[in-house]
C-alpha atoms as a PDB file:
ATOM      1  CA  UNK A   1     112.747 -20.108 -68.640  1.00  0.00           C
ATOM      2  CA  UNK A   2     109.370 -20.202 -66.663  1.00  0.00           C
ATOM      3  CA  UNK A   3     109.349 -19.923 -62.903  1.00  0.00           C
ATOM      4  CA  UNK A   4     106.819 -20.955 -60.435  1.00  0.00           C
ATOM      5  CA  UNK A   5     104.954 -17.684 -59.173  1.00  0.00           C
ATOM      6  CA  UNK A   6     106.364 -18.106 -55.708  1.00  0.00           C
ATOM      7  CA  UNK A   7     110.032 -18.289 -57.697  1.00  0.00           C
ATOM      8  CA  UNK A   8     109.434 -15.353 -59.686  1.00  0.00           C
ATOM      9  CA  UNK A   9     108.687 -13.303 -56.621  1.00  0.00           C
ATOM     10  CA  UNK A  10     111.454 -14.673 -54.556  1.00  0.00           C
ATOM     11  CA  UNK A  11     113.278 -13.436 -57.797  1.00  0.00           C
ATOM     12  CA  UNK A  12     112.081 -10.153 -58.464  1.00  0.00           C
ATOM     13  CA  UNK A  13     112.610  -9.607 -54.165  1.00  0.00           C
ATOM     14  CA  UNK A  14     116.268  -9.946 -55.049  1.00  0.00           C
ATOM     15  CA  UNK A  15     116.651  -7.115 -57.856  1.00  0.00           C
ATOM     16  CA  UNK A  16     118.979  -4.579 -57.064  1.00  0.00           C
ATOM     17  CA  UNK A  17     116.738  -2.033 -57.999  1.00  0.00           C
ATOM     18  CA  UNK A  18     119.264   0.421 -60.043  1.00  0.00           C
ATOM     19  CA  UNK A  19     116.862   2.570 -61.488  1.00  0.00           C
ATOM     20  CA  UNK A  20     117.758   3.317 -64.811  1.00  0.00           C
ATOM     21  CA  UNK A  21     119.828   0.155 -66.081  1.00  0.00           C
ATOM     22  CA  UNK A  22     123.630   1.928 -66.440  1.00  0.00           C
ATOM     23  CA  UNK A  23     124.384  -2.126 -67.707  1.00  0.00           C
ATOM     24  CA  UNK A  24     127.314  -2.509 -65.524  1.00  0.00           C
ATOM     25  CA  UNK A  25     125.780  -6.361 -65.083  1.00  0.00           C
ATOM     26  CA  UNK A  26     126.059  -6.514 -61.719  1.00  0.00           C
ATOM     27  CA  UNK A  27     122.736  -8.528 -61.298  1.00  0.00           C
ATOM     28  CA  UNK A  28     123.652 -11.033 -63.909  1.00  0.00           C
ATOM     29  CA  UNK A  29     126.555 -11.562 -61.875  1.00  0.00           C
ATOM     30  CA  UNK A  30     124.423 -12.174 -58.635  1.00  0.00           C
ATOM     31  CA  UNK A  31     121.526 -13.910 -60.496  1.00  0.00           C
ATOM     32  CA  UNK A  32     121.780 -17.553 -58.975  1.00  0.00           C
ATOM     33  CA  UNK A  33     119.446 -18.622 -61.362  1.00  0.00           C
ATOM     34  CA  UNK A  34     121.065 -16.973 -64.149  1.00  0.00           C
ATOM     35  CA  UNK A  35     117.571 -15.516 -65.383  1.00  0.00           C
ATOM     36  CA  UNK A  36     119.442 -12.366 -66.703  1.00  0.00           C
ATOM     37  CA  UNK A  37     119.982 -12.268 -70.520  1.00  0.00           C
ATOM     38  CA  UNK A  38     121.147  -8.456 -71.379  1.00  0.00           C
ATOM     39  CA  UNK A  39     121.531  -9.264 -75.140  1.00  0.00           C
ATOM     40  CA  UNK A  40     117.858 -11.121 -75.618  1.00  0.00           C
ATOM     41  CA  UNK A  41     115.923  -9.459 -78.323  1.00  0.00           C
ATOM     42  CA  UNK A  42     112.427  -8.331 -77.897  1.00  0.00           C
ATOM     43  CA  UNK A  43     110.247 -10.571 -79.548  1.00  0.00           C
ATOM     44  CA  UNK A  44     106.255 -11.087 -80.076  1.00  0.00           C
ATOM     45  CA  UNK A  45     104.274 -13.895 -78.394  1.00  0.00           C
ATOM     46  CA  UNK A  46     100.903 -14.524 -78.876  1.00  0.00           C
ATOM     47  CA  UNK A  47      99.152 -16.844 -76.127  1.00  0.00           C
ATOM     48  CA  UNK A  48      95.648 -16.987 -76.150  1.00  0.00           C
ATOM     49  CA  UNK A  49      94.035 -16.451 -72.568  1.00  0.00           C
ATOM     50  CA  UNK A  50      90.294 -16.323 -71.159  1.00  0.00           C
ATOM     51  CA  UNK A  51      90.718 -13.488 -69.145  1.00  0.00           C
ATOM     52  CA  UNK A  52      93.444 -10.253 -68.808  1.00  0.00           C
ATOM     53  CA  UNK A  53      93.714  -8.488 -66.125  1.00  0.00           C
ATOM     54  CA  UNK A  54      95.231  -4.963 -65.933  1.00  0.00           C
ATOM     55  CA  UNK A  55      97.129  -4.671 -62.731  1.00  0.00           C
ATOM     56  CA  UNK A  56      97.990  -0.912 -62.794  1.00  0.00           C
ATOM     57  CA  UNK A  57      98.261  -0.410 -58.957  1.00  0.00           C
ATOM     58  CA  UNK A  58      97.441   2.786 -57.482  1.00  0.00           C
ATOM     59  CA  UNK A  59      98.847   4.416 -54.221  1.00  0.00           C
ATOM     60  CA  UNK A  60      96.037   3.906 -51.860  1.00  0.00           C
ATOM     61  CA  UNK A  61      95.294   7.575 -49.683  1.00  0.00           C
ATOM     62  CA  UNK A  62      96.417   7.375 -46.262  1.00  0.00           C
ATOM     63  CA  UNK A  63      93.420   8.567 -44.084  1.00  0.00           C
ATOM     64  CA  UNK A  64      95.854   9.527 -40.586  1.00  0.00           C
ATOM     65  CA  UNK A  65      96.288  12.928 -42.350  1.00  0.00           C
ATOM     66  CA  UNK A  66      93.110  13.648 -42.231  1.00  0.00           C
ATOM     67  CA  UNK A  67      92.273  13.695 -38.170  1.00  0.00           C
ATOM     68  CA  UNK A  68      88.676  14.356 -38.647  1.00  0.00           C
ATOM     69  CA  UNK A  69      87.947  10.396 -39.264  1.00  0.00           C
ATOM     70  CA  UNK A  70      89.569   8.786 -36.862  1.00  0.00           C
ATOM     71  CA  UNK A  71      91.671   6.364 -38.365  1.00  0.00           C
ATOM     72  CA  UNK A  72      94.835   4.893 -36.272  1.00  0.00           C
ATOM     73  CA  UNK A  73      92.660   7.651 -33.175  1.00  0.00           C
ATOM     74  CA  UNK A  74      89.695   5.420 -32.571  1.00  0.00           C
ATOM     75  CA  UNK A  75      89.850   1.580 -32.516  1.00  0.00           C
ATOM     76  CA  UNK A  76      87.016   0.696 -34.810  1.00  0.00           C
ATOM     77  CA  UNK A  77      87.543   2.937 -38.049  1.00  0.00           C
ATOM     78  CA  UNK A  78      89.109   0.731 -40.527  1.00  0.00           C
ATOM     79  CA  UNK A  79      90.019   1.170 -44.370  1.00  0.00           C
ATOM     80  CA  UNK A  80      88.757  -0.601 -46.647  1.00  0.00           C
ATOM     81  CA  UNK A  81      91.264  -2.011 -47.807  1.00  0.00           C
ATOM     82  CA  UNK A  82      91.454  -3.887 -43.887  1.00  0.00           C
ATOM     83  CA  UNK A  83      87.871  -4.374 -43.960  1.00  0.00           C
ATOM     84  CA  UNK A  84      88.381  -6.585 -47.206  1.00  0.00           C
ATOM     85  CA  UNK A  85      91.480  -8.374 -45.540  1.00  0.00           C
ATOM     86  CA  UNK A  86      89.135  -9.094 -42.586  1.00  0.00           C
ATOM     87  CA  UNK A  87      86.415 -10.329 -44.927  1.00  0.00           C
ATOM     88  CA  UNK A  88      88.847 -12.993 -46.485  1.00  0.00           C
ATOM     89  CA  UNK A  89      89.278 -16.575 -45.053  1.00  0.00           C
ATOM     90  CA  UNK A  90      92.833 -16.532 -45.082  1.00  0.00           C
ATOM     91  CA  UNK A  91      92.969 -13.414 -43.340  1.00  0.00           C
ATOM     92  CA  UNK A  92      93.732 -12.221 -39.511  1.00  0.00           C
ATOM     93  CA  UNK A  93      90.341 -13.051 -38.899  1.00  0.00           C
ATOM     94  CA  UNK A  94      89.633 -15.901 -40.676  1.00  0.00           C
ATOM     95  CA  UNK A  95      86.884 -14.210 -42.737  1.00  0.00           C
ATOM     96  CA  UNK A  96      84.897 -12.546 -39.575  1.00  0.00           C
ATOM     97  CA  UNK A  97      84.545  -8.857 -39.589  1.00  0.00           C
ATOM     98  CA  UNK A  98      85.309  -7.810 -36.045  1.00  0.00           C
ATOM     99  CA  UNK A  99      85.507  -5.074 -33.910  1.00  0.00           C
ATOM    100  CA  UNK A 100      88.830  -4.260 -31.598  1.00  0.00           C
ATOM    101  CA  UNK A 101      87.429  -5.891 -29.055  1.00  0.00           C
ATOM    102  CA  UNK A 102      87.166  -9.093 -30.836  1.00  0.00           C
ATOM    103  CA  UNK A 103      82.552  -8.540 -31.210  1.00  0.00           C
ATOM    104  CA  UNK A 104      81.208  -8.792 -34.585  1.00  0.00           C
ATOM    105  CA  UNK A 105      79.441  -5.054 -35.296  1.00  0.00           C
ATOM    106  CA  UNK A 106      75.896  -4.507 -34.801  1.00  0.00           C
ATOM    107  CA  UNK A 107      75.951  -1.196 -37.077  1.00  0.00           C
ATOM    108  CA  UNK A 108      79.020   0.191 -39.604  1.00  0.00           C
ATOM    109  CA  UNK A 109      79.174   3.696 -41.501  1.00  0.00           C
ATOM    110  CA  UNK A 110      80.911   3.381 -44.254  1.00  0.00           C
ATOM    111  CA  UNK A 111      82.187   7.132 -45.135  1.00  0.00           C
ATOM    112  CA  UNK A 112      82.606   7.844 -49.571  1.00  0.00           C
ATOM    113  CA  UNK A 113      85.517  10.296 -50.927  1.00  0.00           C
ATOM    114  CA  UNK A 114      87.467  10.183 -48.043  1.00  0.00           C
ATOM    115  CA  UNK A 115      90.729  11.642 -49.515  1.00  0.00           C
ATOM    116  CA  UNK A 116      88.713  12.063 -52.996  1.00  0.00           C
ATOM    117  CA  UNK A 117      86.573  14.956 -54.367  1.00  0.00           C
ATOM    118  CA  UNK A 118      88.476  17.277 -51.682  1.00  0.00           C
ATOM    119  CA  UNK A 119      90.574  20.220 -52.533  1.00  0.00           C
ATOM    120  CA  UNK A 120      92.644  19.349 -49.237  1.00  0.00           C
ATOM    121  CA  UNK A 121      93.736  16.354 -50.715  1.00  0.00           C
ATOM    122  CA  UNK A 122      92.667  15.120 -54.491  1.00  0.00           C
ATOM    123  CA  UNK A 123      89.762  16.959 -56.400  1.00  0.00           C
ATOM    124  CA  UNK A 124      89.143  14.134 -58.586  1.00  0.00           C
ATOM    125  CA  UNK A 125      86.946  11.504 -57.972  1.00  0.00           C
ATOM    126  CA  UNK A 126      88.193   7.994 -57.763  1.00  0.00           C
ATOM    127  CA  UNK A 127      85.647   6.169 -59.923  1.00  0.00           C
ATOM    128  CA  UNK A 128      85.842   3.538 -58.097  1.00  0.00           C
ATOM    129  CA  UNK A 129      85.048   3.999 -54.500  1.00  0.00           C
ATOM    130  CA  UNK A 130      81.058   4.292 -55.169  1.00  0.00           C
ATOM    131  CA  UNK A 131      81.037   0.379 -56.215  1.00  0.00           C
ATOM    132  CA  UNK A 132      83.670  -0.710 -53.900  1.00  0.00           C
ATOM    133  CA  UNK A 133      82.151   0.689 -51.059  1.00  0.00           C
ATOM    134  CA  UNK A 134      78.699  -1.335 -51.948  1.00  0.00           C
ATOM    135  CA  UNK A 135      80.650  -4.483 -52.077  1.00  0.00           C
ATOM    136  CA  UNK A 136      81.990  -3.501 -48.474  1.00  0.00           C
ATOM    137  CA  UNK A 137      78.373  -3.208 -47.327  1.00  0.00           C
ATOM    138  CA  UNK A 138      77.661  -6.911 -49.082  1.00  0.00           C
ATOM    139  CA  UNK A 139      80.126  -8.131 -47.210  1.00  0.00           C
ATOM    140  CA  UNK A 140      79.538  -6.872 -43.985  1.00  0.00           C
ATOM    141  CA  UNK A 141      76.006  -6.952 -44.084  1.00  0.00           C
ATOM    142  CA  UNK A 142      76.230 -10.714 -45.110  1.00  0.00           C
ATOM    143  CA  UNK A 143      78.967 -11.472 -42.499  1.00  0.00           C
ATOM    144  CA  UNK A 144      77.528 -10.103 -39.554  1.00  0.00           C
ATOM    145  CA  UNK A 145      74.321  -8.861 -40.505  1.00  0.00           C
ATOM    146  CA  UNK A 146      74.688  -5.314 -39.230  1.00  0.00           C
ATOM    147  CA  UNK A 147      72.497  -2.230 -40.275  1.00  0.00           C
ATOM    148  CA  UNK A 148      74.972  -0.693 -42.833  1.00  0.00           C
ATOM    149  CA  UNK A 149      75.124   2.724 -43.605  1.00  0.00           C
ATOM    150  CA  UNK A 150      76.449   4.522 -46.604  1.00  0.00           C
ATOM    151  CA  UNK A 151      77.096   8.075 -45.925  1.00  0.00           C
ATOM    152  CA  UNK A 152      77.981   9.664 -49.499  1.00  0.00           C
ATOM    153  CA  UNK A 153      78.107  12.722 -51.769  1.00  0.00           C
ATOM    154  CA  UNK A 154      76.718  11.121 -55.069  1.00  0.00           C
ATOM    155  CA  UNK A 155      76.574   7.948 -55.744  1.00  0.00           C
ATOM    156  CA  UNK A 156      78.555   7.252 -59.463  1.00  0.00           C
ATOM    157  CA  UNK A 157      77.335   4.019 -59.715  1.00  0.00           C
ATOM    158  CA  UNK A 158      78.325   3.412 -63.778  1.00  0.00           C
ATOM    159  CA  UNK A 159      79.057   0.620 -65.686  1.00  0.00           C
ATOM    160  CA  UNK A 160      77.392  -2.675 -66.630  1.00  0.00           C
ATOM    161  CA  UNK A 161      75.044  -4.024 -63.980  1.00  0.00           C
ATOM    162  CA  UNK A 162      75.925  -1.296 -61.617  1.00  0.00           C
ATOM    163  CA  UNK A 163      72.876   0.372 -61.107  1.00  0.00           C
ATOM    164  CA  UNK A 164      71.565  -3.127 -60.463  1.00  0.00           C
ATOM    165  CA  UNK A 165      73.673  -4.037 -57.992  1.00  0.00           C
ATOM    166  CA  UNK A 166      72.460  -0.432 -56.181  1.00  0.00           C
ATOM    167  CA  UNK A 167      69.385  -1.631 -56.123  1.00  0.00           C
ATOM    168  CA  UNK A 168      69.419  -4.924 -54.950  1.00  0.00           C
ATOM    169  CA  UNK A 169      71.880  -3.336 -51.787  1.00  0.00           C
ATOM    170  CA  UNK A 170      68.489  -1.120 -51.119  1.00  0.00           C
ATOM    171  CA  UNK A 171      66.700  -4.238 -51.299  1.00  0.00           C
ATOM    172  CA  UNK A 172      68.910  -5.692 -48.721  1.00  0.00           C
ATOM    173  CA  UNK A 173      68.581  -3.022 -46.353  1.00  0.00           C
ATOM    174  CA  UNK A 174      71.557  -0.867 -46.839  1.00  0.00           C
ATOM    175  CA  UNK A 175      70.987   2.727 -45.817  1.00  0.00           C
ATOM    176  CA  UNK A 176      71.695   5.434 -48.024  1.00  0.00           C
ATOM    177  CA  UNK A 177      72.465   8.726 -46.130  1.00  0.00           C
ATOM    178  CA  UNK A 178      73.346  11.963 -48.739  1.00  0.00           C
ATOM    179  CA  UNK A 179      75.771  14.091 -47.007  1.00  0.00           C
ATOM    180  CA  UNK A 180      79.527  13.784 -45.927  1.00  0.00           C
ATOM    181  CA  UNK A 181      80.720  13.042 -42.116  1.00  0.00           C
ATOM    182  CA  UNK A 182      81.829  16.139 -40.454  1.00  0.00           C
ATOM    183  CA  UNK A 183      84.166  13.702 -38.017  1.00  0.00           C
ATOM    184  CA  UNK A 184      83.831  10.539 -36.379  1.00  0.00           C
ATOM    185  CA  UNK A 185      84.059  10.174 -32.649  1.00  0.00           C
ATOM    186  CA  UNK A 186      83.733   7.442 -30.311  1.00  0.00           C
END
């Protein structure tokens, strides 16, 4: 049985979430739509597809431990993760990248391995931060044409067209500063 998207996540909002399944079948009982089948077999489908996508979530790090940045302190440090809400049409902004105070930026920092590469926190590096971080300055530096500046430890810009997309952010005037932020301030 095939539910809408919006179904299956009104759906999967009702689980009971036991844990472990102890198959006392207390969801098939509350299952309006009867989408519970504890005795179907496993069984091999093949569908072909253009694309997959690998959704394997992460927990993102949550920068108010860390008081030297600012974050939740000072009304202007964002994460990214609210800068890209910002950024989207359907979000708070409608797609403008604002300050508190409702002004489009005329400069942004954007700060690398915050909560990465750090023995505080994780000593790892993300592998991902480097490239997202560019996009962020695309954005921004498209959206409100602020001076955009990267502040970073090394940049790990690898994979397919990576480099290339470096470049053409140098191109478009994004400032590449070598060296962490001690702390932010107002």
């Amino acid at each position: 049985m095939a539910f809408s998207a919006e179904t299956a996540r009104e759906e999967a909002s009702r689980c009971l979430e036991c844990g472990v399944c102890s198959e006392c079948r207390e969801c098939v009982k509350l299952c309006e739509r009867k989408a519970i089948n504890h005795d179907m077999r496993d069984e091999i489908v093949e569908v072909e597809v253009g694309s997959i996508i690998l959704a394997t979530g992460f927990d993102s790090f949550d920068p108010t431990v860390d008081l030297r940045y600012g974050y939740k302190r000072l009304p202007n440090v964002f994460t990214a993760t609210e800068i890209e809400r910002m950024s989207n049409a359907s979000g708070p902004t409608g797609g403008r990248i604002l300050l508190a105070d409702g002004r489009e930026p005329k400069s942004v920092a954007i700060l690398h391995c915050v909560g990465s590469r750090d023995e505080k926190y994780h000593e790892y590096c993300s592998r991902v931060c480097c490239m997202y971080s560019l996009k962020l300055a695309h954005l921004i530096e498209e959206k409100t044409g602020a001076s955009v500046y990267e502040f970073y430890n090394d940049l790990r810009c690898f994979g397919k067209g990576y480099e290339e997309f470096y470049n053409r952010m140098l191109e478009e005037g994004v400032n590449f500063v070598r060296g962490l932020a001690a702390e932010v301030t107002d």
